[in-house]
Protein backbone atom coordinates (compact mmCIF):
# COMPACT_ATOMS: atom_id res chain seq x y z
CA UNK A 1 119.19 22.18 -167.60
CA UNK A 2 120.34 18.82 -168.13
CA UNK A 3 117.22 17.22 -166.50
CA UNK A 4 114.49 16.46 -169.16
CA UNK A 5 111.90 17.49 -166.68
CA UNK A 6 113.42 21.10 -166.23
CA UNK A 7 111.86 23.39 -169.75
CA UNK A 8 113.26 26.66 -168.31
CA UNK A 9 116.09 28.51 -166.07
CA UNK A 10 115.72 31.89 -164.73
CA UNK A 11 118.94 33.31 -164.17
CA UNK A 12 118.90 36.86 -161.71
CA UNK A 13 121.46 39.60 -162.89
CA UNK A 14 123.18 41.98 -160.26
CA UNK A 15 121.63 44.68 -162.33
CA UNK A 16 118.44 43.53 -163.53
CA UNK A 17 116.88 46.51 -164.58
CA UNK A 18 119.50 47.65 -166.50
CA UNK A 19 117.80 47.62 -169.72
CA UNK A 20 121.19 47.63 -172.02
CA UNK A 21 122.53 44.65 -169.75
CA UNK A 22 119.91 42.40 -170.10
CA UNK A 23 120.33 43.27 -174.15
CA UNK A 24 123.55 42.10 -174.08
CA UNK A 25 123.05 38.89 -172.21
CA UNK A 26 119.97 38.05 -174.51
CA UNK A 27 122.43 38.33 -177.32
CA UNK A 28 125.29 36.53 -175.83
CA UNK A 29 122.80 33.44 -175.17
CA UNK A 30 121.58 33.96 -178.91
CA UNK A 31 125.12 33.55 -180.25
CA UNK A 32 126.64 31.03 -178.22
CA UNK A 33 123.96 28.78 -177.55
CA UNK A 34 121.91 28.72 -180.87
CA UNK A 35 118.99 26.09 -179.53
CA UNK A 36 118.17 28.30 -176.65
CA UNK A 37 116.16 31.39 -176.53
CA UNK A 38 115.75 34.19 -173.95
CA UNK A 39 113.28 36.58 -172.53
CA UNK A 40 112.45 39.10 -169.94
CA UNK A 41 110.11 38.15 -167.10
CA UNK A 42 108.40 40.14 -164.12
CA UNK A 43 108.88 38.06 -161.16
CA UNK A 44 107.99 38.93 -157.36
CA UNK A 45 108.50 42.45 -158.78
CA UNK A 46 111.53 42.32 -160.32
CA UNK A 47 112.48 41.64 -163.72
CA UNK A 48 114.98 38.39 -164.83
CA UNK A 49 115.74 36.41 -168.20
CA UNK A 50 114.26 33.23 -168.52
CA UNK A 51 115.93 30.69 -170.64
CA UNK A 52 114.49 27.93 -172.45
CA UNK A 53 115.35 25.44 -175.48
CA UNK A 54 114.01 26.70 -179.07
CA UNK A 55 110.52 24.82 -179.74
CA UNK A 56 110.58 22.91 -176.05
CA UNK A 57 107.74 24.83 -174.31
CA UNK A 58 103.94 25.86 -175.21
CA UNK A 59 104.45 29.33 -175.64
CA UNK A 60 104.76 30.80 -179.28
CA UNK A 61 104.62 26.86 -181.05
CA UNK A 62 102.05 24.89 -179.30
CA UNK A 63 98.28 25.07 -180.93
CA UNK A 64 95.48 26.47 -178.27
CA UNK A 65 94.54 22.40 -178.00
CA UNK A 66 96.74 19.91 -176.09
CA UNK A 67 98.83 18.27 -178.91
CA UNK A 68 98.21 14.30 -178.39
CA UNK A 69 101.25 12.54 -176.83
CA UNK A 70 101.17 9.76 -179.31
CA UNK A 71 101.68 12.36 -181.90
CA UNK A 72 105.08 12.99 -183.24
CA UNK A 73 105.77 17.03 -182.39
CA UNK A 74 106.78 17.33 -186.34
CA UNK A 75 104.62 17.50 -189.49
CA UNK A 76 106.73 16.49 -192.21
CA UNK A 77 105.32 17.64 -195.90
CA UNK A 78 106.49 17.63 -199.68
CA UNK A 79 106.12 21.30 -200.53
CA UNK A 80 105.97 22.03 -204.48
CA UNK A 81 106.79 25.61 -205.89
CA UNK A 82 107.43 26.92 -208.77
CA UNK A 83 109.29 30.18 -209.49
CA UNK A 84 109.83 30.81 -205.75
CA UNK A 85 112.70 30.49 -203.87
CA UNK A 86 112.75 27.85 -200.96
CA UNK A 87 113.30 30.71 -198.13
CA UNK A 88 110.55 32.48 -199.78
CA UNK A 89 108.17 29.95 -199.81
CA UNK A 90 108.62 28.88 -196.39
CA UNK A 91 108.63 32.53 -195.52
CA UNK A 92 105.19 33.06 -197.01
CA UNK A 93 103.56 29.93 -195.11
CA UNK A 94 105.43 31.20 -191.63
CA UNK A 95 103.48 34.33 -192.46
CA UNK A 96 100.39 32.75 -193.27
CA UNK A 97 100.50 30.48 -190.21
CA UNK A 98 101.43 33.19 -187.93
CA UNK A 99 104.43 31.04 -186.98
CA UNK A 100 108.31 31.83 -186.71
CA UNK A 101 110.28 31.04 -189.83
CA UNK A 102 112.43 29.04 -187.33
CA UNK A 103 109.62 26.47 -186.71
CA UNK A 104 110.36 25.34 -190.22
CA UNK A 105 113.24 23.02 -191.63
CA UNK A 106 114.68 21.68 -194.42
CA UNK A 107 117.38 19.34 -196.01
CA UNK A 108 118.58 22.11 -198.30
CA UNK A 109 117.47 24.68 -200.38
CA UNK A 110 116.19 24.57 -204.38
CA UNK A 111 116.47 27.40 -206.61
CA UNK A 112 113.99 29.40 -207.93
CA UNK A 113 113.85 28.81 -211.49
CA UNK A 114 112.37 25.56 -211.52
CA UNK A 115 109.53 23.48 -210.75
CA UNK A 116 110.91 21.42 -207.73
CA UNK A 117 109.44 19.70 -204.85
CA UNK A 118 110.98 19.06 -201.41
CA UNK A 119 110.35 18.11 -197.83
CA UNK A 120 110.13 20.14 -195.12
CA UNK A 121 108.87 19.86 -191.38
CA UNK A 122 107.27 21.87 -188.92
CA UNK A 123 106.90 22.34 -185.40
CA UNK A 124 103.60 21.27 -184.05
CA UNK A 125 101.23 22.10 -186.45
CA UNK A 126 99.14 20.03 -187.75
CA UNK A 127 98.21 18.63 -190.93
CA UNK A 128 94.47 20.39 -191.26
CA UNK A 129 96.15 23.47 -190.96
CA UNK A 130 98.92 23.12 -193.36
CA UNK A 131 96.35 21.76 -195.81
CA UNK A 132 93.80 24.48 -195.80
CA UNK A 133 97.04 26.58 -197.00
CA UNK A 134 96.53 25.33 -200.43
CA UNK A 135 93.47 27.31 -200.91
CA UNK A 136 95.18 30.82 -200.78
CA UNK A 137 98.65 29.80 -201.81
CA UNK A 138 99.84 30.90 -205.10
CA UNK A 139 103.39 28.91 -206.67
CA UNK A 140 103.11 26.71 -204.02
CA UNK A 141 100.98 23.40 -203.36
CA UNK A 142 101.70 21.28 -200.18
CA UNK A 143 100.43 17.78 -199.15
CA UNK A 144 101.73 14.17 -198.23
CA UNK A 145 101.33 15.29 -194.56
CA UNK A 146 103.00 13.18 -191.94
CA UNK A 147 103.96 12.98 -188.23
CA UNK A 148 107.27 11.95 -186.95
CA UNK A 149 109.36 12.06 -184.01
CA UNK A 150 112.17 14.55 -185.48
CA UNK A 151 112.28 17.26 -187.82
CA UNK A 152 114.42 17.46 -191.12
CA UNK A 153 117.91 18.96 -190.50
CA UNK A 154 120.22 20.89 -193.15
CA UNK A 155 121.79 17.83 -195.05
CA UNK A 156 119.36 15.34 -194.48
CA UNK A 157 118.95 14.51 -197.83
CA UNK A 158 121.03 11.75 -200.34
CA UNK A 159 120.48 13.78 -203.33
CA UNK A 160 118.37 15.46 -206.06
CA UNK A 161 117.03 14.09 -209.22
CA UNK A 162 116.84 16.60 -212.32
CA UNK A 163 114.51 16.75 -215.43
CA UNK A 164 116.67 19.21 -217.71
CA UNK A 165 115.07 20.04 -221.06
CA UNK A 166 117.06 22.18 -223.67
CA UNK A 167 115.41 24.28 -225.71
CA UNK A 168 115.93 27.19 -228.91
CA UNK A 169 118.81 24.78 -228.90
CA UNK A 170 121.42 25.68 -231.89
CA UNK A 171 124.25 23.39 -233.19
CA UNK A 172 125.83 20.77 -235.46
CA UNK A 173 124.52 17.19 -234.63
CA UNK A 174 128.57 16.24 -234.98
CA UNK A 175 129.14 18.97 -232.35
CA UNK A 176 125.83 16.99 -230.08
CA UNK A 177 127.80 14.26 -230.76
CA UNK A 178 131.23 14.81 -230.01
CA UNK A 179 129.98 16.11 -226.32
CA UNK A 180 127.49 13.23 -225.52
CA UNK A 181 129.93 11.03 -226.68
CA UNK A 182 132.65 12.65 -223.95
CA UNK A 183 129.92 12.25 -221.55
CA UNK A 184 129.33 9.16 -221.33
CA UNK A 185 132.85 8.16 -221.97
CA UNK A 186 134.70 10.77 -219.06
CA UNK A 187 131.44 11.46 -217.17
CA UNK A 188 132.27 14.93 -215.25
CA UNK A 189 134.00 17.06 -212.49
CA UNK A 190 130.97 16.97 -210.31
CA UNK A 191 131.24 20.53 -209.12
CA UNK A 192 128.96 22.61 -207.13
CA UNK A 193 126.70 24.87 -209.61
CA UNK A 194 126.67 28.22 -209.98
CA UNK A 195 123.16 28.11 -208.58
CA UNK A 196 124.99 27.54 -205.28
CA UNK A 197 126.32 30.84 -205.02
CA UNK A 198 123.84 33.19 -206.57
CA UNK A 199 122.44 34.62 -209.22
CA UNK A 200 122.91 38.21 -208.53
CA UNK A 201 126.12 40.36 -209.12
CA UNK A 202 126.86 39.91 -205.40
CA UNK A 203 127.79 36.31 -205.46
CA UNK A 204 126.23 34.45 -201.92
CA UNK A 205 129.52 32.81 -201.28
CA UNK A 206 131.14 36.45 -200.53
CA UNK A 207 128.70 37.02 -197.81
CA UNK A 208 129.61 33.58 -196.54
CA UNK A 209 133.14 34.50 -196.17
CA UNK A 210 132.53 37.38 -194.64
CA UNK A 211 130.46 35.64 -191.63
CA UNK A 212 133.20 33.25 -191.73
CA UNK A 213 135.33 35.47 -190.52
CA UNK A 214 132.83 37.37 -188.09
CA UNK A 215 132.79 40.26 -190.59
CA UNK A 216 129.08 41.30 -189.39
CA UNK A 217 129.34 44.85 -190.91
CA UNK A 218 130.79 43.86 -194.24
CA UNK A 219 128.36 41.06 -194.24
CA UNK A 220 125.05 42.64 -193.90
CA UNK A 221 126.19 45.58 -196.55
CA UNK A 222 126.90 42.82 -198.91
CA UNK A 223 123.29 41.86 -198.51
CA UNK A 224 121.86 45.11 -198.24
CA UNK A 225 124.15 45.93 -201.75
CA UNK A 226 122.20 47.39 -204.32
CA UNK A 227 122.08 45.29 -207.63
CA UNK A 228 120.00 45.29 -211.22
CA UNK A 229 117.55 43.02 -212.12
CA UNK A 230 115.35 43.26 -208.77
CA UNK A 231 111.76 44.32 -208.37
CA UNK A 232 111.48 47.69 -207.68
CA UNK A 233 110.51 47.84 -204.06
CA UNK A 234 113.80 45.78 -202.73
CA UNK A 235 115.58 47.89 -205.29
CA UNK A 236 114.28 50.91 -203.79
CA UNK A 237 115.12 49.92 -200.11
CA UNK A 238 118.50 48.91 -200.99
CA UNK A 239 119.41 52.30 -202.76
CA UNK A 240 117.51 54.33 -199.58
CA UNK A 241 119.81 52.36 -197.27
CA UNK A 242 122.95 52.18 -199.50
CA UNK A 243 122.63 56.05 -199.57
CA UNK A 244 121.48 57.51 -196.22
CA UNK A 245 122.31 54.22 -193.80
CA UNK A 246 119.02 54.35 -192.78
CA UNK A 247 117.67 50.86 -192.00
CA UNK A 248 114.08 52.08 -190.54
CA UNK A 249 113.57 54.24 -193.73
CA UNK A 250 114.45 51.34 -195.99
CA UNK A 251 112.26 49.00 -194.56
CA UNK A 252 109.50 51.38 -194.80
CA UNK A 253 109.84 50.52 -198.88
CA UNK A 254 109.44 46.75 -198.20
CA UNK A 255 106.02 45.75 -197.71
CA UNK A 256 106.17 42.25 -197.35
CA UNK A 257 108.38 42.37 -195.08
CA UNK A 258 109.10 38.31 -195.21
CA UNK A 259 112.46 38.30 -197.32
CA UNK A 260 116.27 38.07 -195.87
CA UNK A 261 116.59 41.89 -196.82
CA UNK A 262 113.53 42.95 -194.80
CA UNK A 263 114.59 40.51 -191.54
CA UNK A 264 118.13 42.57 -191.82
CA UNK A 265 116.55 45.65 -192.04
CA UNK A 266 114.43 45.17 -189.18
CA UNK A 267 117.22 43.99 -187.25
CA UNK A 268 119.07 47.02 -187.73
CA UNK A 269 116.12 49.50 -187.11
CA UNK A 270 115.09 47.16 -183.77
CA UNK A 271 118.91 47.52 -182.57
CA UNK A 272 119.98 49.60 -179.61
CA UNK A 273 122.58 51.62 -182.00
CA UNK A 274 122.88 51.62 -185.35
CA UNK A 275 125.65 50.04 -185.62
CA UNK A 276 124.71 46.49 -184.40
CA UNK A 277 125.22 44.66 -187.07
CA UNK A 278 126.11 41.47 -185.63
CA UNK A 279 122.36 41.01 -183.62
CA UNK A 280 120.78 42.31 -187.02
CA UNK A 281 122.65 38.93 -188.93
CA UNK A 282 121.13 37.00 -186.13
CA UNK A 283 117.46 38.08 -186.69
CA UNK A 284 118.20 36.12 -190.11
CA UNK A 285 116.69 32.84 -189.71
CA UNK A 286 119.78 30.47 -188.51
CA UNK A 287 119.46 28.06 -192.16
CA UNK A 288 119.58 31.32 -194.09
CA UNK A 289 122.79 32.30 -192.49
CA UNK A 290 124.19 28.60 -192.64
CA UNK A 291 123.64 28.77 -196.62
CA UNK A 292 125.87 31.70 -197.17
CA UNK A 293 128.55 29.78 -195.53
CA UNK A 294 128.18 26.57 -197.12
CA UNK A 295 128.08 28.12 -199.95
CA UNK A 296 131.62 29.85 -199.66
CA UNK A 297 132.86 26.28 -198.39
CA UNK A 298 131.83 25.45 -202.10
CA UNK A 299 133.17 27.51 -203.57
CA UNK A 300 136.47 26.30 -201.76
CA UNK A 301 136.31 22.89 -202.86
CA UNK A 302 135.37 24.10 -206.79
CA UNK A 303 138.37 26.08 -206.49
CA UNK A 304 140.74 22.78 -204.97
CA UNK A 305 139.11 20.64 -206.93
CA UNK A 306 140.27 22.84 -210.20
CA UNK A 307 143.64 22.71 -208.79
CA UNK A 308 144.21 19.17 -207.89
CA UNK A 309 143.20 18.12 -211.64
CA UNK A 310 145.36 21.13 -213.15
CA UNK A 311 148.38 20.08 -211.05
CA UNK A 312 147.71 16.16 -211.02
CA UNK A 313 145.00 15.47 -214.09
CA UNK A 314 142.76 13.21 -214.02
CA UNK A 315 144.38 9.98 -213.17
CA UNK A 316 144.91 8.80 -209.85
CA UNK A 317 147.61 9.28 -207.81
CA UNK A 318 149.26 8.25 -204.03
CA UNK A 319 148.13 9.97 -201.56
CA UNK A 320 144.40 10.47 -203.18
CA UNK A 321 141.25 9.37 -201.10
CA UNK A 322 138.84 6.66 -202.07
CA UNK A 323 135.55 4.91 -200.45
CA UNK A 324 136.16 1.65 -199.23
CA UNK A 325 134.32 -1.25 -197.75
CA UNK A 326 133.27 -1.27 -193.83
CA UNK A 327 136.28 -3.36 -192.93
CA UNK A 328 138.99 -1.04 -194.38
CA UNK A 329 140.16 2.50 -193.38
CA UNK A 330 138.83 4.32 -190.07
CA UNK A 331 135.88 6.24 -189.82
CA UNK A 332 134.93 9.21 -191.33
CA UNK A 333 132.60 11.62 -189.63
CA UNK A 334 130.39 13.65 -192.16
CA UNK A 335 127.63 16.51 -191.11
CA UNK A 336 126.02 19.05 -193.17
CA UNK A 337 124.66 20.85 -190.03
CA UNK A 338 126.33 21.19 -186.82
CA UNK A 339 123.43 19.96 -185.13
CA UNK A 340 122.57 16.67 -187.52
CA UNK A 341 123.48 13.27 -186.60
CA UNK A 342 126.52 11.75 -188.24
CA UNK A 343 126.71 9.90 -191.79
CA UNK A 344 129.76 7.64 -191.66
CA UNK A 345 131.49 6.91 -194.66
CA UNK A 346 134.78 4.87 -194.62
CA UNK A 347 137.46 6.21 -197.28
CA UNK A 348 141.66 5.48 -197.05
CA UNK A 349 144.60 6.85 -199.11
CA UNK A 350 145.22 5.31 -202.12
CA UNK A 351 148.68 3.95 -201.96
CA UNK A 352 151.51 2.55 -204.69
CA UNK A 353 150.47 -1.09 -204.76
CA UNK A 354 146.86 -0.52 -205.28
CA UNK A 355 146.90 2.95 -206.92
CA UNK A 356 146.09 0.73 -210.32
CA UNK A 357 142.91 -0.67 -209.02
CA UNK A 358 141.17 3.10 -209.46
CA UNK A 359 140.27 5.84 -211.96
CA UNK A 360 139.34 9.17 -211.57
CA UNK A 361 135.73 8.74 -210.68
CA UNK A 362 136.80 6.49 -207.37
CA UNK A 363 138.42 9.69 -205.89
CA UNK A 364 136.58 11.90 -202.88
CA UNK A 365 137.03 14.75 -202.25
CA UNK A 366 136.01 16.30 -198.76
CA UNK A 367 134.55 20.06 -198.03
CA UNK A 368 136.38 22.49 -196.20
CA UNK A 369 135.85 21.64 -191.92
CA UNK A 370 137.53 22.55 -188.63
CA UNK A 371 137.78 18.54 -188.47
CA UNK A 372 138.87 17.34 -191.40
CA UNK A 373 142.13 16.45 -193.04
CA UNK A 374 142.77 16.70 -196.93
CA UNK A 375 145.08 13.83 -198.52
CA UNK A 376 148.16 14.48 -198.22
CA UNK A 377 148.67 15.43 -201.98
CA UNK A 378 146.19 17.85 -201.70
CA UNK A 379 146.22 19.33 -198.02
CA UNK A 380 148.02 22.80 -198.53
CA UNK A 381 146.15 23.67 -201.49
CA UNK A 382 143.06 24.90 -198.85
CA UNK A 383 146.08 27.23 -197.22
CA UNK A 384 147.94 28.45 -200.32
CA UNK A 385 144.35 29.62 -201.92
CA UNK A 386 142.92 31.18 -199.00
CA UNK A 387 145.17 31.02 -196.14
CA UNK A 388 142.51 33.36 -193.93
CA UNK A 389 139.59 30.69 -194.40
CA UNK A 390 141.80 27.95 -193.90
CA UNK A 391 142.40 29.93 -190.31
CA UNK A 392 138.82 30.67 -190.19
CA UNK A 393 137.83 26.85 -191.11
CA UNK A 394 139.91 25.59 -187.80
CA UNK A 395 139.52 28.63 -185.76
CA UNK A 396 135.73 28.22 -185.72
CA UNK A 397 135.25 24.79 -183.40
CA UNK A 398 136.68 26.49 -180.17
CA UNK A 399 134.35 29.75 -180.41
CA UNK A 400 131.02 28.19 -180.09
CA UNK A 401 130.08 29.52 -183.10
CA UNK A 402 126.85 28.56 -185.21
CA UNK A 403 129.26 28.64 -188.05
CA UNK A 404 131.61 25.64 -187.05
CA UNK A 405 131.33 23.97 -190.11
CA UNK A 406 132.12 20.19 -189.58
CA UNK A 407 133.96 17.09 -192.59
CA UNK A 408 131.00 17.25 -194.88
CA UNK A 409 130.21 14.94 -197.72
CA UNK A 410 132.22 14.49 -200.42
């Protein structure tokens, strides 16, 4: 397959008619080789599995017209919303496009109390189409339609800008004071936000650990959980499946059908046994599943990052790490998606003859990764709080796993 000319491989089992073995090979290929997808084929008679890269052939992406070959294969968009969540918004133009969520990407995900805008790309599709969305799309307005070359990956993205307005606020002005004052004067711990992890009673960052560790079962109950504050459909199919384990039955309650739950649900009810709970987490869009992980490697670094300045404070010390010119220190290799190309930043320890030429807001601190090392002064703190994920963190680049989580920015 290394050819650029070659778009497919048929591959001929011993057994190919063997219904249950060619299940298991399809999922194999879907687990270890996330940009490659699989299918059954009649050929000569026979039946064999025909494997090609996600998005390279005509197939399911390609519009009935030839797309031009000065075109760029992506549409890239800014896609507003308000009071819908990023995966649900995407979800609902997939839907409305008759396209695979998977033909969709994004830098990262925004929350869904807001008003936020963001670009996204998609997979040969072109602008009309995407336009005349707008007419039947409710929460969500698209436009600033563009062509390019490559699509957005998980990451991409050098930050977010915030309008935050306060309101029914209550206080004395020498309290407003007092904190605005420490603001400016101290800045803050720039921590991840507790939008980051949830903002149900099951916290996303415990499903992340659980796929972390390749905890499929416990992962997909922690999803399927039943919680308050949720409309009364998904609250229905989580308390029919929570009860009776029956995923078919719950799904029946979901009509829709476009949300995390319902993909999870269909997984399980589309699975040979009932049991399958690892192919049911991969019929979760592969982002989706990404963003419970990242989120537990947040929740790491909050919880080091706590540590270092309860055991050190806030002042620098040896052994801390800092960003430095291009002509000092080595390279530092940062992704936020396994796939994305690499941001370099250069960063060394500080040591004790300069330690005096920083503060607190030169140091870095890096995310969790099976490639990275913390500063010296801070490196066991990732084993003594959660020795397991530290395992996890490492053991996870040898296993081919989607969830090899590479040194990510600091």
């Amino acid at each position: 397959m290394g050819s650029a000319s070659v778009s497919s491989v048929m591959i001929s089992l011993a057994d190919c008619e063997d219904k249950a073995l060619r299940t298991r090979v399809h999922r194999v290929i879907a687990n270890l080789y996330p940009s490659l997808e699989s299918e059954t084929k009649q050929e000569d008679g026979k039946k064999c599995l025909v494997v090609s890269k996600k998005g390279g052939g005509p197939k399911r992406h390609a519009s009935k017209s030839p797309w031009p070959t000065d075109r760029g294969h992506y549409c890239h968009f800014a896609m507003y919303k308000e009071n819908r969540d990023t995966t649900d918004a995407i979800n609902t133009i997939a839907h409305l496009l008759k396209m695979k969520n998977g033909s969709f990407t994004y830098a990262g995900t925004k929350d869904k109390r807001g008003k936020t805008t963001q670009a996204v790309s998609a997979f040969r599709v072109t602008a009309d189409r995407l336009h005349c969305l707008n007419s039947c799309l409710r929460g969500i307005t698209i436009g600033n339609f563009h062509y390019e070359k490559e699509p957005l990956k998980l990451g991409q993205l050098a930050g977010n800008r915030f309008s935050v307005i306060l309101r029914n606020f209550s206080g004395e002005d020498s309290v407003v004071d007092v904190a605005m004052t420490s603001m400016r004067d101290n800045g803050f711990i720039n921590y991840y936000g507790m939008q980051r992890f949830g903002t149900t009673t099951i916290p996303t960052h415990h499903v992340g650990r659980a796929l972390l560790l390749s905890r499929w079962q416990e992962a997909a109950e922690l999803i399927l959980q039943p919680r308050q504050g949720e409309r009364n459909e998904v609250a229905e199919a989580r308390s029919l499946f929570w009860e009776t384990r029956d995923a078919r039955a719950a799904l029946s309650k979901l009509p829709k059908r476009r949300c995390i739950e319902a993909m999870l649900l269909h997984g399980l009810a589309a699975g040979r046994h009932r049991n399958d709970y690892l192919g049911a987490i991969n019929s979760i869009p592969r982002n989706s599943r990404l963003m419970y992980v990242h989120s537990y490697q947040s929740y790491i670094w909050n919880t080091i990052t706590s540590r270092r300045l309860k055991q050190f404070g806030l002042k620098p010390i040896v052994g801390d790490l800092v960003m430095v010119g291009e002509k000092e220190a080595s390279a530092v290799e940062l992704e936020e998606d396994a796939n994305a190309p690499p941001t370099k930043v250069r960063v060394k320890a500080v040591s004790e003859t300069d330690v005096g030429n920083y503060d607190i807001t030169d140091i870095v601190l890096p995310l969790p990764g099976h490639d990275i090392e913390f500063p010296h002064n801070e490196g066991e703190l990732l084993s003594r709080v959660k020795p397991d994920i530290h395992y996890a963190f490492c053991a996870t680049q040898n296993t081919g796993s989607i969830y090899a989580l590479h040194a990510y920015a600091f």
